[in-house]
C-alpha atoms as a PDB file:
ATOM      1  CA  UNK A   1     -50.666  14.285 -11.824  1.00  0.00           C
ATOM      2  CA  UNK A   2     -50.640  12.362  -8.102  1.00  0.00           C
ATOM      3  CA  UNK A   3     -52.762   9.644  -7.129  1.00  0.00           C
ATOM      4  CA  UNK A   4     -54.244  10.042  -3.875  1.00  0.00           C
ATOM      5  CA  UNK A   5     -55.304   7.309  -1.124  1.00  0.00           C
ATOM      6  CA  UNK A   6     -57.927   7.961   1.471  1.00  0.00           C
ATOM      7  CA  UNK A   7     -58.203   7.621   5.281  1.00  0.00           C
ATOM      8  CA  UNK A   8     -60.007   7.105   8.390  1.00  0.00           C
ATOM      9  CA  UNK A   9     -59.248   7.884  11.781  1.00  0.00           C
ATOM     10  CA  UNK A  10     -60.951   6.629  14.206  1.00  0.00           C
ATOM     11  CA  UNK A  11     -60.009   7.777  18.176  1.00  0.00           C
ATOM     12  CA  UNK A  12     -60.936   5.993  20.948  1.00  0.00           C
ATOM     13  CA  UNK A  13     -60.754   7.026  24.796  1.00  0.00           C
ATOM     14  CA  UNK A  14     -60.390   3.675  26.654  1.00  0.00           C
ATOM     15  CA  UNK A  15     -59.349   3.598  30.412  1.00  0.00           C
ATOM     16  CA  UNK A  16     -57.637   0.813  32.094  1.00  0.00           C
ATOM     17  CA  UNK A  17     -55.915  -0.289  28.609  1.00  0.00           C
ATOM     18  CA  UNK A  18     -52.664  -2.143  28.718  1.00  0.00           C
ATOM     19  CA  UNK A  19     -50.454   0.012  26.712  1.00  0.00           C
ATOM     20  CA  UNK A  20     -46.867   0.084  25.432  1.00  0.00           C
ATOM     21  CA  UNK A  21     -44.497   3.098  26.403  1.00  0.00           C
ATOM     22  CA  UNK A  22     -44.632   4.076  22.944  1.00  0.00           C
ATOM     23  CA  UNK A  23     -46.179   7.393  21.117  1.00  0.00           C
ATOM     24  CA  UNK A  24     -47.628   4.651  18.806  1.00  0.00           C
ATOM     25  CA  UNK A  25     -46.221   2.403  15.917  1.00  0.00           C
ATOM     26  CA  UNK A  26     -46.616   1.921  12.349  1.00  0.00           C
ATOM     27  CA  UNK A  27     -48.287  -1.679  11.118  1.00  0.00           C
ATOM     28  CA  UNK A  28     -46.733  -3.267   7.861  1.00  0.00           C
ATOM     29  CA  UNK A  29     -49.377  -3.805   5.366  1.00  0.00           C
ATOM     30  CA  UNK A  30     -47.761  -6.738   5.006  1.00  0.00           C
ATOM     31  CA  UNK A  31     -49.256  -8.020   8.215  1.00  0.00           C
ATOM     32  CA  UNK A  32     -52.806  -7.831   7.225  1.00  0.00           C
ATOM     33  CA  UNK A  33     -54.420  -5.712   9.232  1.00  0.00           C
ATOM     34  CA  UNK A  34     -56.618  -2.816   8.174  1.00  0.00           C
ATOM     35  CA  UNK A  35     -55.133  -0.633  10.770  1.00  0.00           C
ATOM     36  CA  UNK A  36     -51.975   0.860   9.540  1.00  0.00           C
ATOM     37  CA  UNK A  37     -50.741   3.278  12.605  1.00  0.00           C
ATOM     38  CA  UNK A  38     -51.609   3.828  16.385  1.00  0.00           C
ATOM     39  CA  UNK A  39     -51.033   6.944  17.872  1.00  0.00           C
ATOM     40  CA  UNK A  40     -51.149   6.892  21.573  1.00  0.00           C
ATOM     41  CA  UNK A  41     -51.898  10.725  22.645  1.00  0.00           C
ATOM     42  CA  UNK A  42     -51.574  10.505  26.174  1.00  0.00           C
ATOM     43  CA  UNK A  43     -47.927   9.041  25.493  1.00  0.00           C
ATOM     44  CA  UNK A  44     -46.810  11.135  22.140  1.00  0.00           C
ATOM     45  CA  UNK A  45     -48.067  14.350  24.062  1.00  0.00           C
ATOM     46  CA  UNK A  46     -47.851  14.783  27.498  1.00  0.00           C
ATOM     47  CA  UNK A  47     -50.520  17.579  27.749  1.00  0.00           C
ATOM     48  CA  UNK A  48     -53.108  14.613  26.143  1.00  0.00           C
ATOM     49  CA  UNK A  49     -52.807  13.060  29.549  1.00  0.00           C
ATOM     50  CA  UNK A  50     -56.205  12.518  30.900  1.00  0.00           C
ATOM     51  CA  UNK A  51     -57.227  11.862  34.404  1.00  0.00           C
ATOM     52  CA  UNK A  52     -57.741   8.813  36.067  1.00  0.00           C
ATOM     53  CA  UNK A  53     -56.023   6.768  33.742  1.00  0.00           C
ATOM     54  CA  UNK A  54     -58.080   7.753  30.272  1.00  0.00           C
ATOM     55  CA  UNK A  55     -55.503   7.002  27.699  1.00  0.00           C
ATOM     56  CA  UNK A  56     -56.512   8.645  24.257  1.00  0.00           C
ATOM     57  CA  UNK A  57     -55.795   6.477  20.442  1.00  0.00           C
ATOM     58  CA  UNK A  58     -55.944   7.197  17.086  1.00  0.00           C
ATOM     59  CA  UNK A  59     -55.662   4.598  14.459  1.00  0.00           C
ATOM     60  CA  UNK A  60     -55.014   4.913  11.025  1.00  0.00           C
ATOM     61  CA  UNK A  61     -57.092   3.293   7.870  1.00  0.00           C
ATOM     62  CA  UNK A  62     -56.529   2.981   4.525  1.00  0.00           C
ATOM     63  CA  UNK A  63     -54.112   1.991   2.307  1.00  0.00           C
ATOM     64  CA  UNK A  64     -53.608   3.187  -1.135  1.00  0.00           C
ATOM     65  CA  UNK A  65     -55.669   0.630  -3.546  1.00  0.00           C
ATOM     66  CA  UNK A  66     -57.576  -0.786  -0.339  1.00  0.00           C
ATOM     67  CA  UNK A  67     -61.188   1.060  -0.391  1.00  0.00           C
ATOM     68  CA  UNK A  68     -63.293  -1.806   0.626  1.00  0.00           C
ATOM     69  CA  UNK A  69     -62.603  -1.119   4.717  1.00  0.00           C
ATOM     70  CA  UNK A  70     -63.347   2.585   4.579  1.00  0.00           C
ATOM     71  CA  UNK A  71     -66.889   1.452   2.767  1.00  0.00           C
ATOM     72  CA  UNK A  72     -67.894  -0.079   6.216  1.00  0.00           C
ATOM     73  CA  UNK A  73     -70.345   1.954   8.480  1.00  0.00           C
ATOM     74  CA  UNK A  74     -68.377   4.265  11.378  1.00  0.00           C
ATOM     75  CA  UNK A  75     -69.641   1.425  13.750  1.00  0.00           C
ATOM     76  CA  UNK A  76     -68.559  -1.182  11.775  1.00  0.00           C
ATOM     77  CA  UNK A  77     -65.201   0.291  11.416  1.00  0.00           C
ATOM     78  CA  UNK A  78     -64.821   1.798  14.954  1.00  0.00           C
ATOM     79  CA  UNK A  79     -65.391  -1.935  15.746  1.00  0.00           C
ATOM     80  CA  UNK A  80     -62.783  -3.633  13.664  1.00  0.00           C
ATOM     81  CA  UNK A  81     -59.944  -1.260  14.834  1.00  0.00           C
ATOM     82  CA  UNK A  82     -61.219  -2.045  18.077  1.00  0.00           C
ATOM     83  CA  UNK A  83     -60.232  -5.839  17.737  1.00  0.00           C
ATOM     84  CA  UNK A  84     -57.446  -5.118  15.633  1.00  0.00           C
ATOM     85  CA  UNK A  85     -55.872  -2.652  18.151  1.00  0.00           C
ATOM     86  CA  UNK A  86     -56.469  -5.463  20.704  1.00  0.00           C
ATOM     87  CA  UNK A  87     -54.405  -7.865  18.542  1.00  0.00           C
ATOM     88  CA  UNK A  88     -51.975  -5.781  17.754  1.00  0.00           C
ATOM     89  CA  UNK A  89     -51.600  -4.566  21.414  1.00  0.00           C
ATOM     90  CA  UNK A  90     -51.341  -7.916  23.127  1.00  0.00           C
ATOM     91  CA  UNK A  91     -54.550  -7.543  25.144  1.00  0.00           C
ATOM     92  CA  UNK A  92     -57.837  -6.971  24.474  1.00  0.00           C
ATOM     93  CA  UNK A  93     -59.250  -2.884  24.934  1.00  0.00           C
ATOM     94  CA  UNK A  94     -61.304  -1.871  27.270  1.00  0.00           C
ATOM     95  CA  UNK A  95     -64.173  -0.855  25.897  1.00  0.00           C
ATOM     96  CA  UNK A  96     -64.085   2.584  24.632  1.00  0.00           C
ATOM     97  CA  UNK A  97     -65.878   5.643  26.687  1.00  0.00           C
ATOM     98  CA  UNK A  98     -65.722   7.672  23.380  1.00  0.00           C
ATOM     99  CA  UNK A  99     -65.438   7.031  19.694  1.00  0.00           C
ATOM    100  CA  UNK A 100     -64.656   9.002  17.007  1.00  0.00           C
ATOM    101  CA  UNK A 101     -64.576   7.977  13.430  1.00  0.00           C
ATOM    102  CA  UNK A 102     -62.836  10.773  10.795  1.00  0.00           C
ATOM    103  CA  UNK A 103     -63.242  10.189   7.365  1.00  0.00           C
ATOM    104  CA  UNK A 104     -60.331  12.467   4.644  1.00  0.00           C
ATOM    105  CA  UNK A 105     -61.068  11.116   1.076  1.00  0.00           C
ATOM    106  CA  UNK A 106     -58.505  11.641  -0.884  1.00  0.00           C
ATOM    107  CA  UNK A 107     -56.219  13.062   1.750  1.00  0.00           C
ATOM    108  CA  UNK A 108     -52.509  11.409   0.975  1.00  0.00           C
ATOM    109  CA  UNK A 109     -50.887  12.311  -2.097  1.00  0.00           C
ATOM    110  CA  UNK A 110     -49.003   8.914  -4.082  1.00  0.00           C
ATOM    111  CA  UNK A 111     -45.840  10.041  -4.720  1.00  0.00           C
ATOM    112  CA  UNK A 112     -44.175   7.963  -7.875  1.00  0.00           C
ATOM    113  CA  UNK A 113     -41.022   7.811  -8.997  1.00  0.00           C
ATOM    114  CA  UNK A 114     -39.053  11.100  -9.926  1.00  0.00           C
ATOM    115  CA  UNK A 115     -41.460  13.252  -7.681  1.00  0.00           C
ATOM    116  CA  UNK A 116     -38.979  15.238  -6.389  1.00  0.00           C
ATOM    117  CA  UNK A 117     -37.652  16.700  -9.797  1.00  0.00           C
ATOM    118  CA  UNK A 118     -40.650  17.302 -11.245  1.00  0.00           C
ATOM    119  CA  UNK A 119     -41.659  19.517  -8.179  1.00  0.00           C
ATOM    120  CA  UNK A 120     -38.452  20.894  -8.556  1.00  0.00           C
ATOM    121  CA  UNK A 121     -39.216  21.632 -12.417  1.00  0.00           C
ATOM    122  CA  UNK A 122     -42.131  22.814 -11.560  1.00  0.00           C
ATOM    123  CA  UNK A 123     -41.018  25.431  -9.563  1.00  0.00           C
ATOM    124  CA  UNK A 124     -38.825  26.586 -12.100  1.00  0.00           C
ATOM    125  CA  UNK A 125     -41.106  27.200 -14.214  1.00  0.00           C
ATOM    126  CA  UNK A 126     -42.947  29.126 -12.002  1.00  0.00           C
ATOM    127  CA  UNK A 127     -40.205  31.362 -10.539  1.00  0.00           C
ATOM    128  CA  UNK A 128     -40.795  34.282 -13.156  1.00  0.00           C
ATOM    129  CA  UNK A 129     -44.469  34.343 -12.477  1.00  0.00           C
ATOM    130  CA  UNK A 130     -45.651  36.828  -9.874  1.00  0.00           C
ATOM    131  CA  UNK A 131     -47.949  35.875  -6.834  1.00  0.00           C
ATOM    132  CA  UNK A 132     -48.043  32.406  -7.670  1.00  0.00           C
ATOM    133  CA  UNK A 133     -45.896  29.493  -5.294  1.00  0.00           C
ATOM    134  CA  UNK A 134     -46.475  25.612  -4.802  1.00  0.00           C
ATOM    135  CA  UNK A 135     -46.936  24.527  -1.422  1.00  0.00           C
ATOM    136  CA  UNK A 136     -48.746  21.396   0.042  1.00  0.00           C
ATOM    137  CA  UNK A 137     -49.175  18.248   1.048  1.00  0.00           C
ATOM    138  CA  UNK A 138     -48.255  17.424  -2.768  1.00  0.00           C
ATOM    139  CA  UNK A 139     -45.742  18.929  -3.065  1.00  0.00           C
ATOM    140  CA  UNK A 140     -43.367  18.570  -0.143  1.00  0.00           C
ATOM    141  CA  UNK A 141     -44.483  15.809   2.352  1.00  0.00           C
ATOM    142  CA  UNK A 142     -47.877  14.849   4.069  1.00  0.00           C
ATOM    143  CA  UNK A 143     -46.887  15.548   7.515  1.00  0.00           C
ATOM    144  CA  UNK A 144     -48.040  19.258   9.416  1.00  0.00           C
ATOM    145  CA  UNK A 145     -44.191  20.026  10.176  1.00  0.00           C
ATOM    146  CA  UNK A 146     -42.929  19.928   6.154  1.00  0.00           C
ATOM    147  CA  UNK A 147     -46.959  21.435   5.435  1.00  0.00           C
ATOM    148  CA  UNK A 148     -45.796  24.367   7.413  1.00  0.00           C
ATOM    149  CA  UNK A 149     -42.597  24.523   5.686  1.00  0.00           C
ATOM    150  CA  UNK A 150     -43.921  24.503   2.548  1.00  0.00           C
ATOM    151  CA  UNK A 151     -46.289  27.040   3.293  1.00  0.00           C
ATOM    152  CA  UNK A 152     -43.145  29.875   4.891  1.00  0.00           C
ATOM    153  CA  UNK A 153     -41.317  29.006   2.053  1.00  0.00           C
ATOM    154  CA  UNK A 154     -43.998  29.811  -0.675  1.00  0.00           C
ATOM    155  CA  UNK A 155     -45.318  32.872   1.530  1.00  0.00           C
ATOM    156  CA  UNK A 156     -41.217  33.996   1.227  1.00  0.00           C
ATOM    157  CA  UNK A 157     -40.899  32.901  -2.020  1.00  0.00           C
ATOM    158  CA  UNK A 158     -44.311  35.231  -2.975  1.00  0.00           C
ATOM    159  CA  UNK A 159     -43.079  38.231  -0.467  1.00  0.00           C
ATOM    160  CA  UNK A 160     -39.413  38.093  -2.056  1.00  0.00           C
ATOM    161  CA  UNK A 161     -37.460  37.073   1.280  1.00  0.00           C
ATOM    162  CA  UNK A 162     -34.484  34.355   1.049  1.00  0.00           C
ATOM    163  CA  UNK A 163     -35.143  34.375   4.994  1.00  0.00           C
END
């Protein structure tokens, strides 16, 4: 049985923004902030790159345990990233042309202690049963690139290819 923690994500499309030559950075919850990760689109992938200087960013929100900020309206949150990004940026942002707030309850899977051999025990179990394979986010990692992995490798597992 996992735990899971929900997130927002809320984009903005500022122009004229004072930003690092990074694809983004991670923020310590130790810091205090309710944003937990910038991703700077325009930087991370080139083909994001808008004209006449409209940068895109996505922020992160929501730690496991810490509900209370994803309770807050879209405005209200679209807001505090806003001044959050601003602080953590160095400069206040412009103020944003667009705004997008998405909401994935329940979307990151807690992994405790000894995840990785229960999965693994797990799929023992399983290996004699036909049609059936684990894959996800629950599984083997949160991110799309080991989603995708997990996904070949139960769609070889269930069409009996070592390949």
């Amino acid at each position: 049985m996992l735990d899971y923690a929900s997130v927002a994500l809320v984009t903005f499309a500022v122009r004229g923004a004072r930003l690092p030559e990074l694809s983004g950075f991670l923020v310590p919850a130790s810091e205090g902030y309710a944003v937990k990760a910038l991703t700077i689109f325009s930087t991370k992938w080139a083909h994001q790159a808008r004209p006449g200087g409209l940068a895109v960013l996505r922020a992160s929100v929501g730690r496991y345990g810490e509900t209370a900020v994803l309770h807050r309206s879209d405005d209200d949150l679209a807001a505090l990233v806003h001044d959050e990004l601003g602080r953590l940026l160095g400069a206040p942002l412009p103020v944003p042309e667009a705004v997008r707030v998405t909401r994935w309850g329940g979307a990151l899977p807690q992994y405790a202690p000894g995840h990785l051999d229960r999965v693994a025990r797990a799929r023992a179990a399983l290996a004699d049963v036909p049609g059936l394979a684990l894959a996800g986010a629950a599984y083997d990692g949160v991110g799309i690139p080991a989603c995708v992995r997990s996904g070949w490798a139960a769609a070889e597992r269930l069409l009996g290819s070592d390949t």
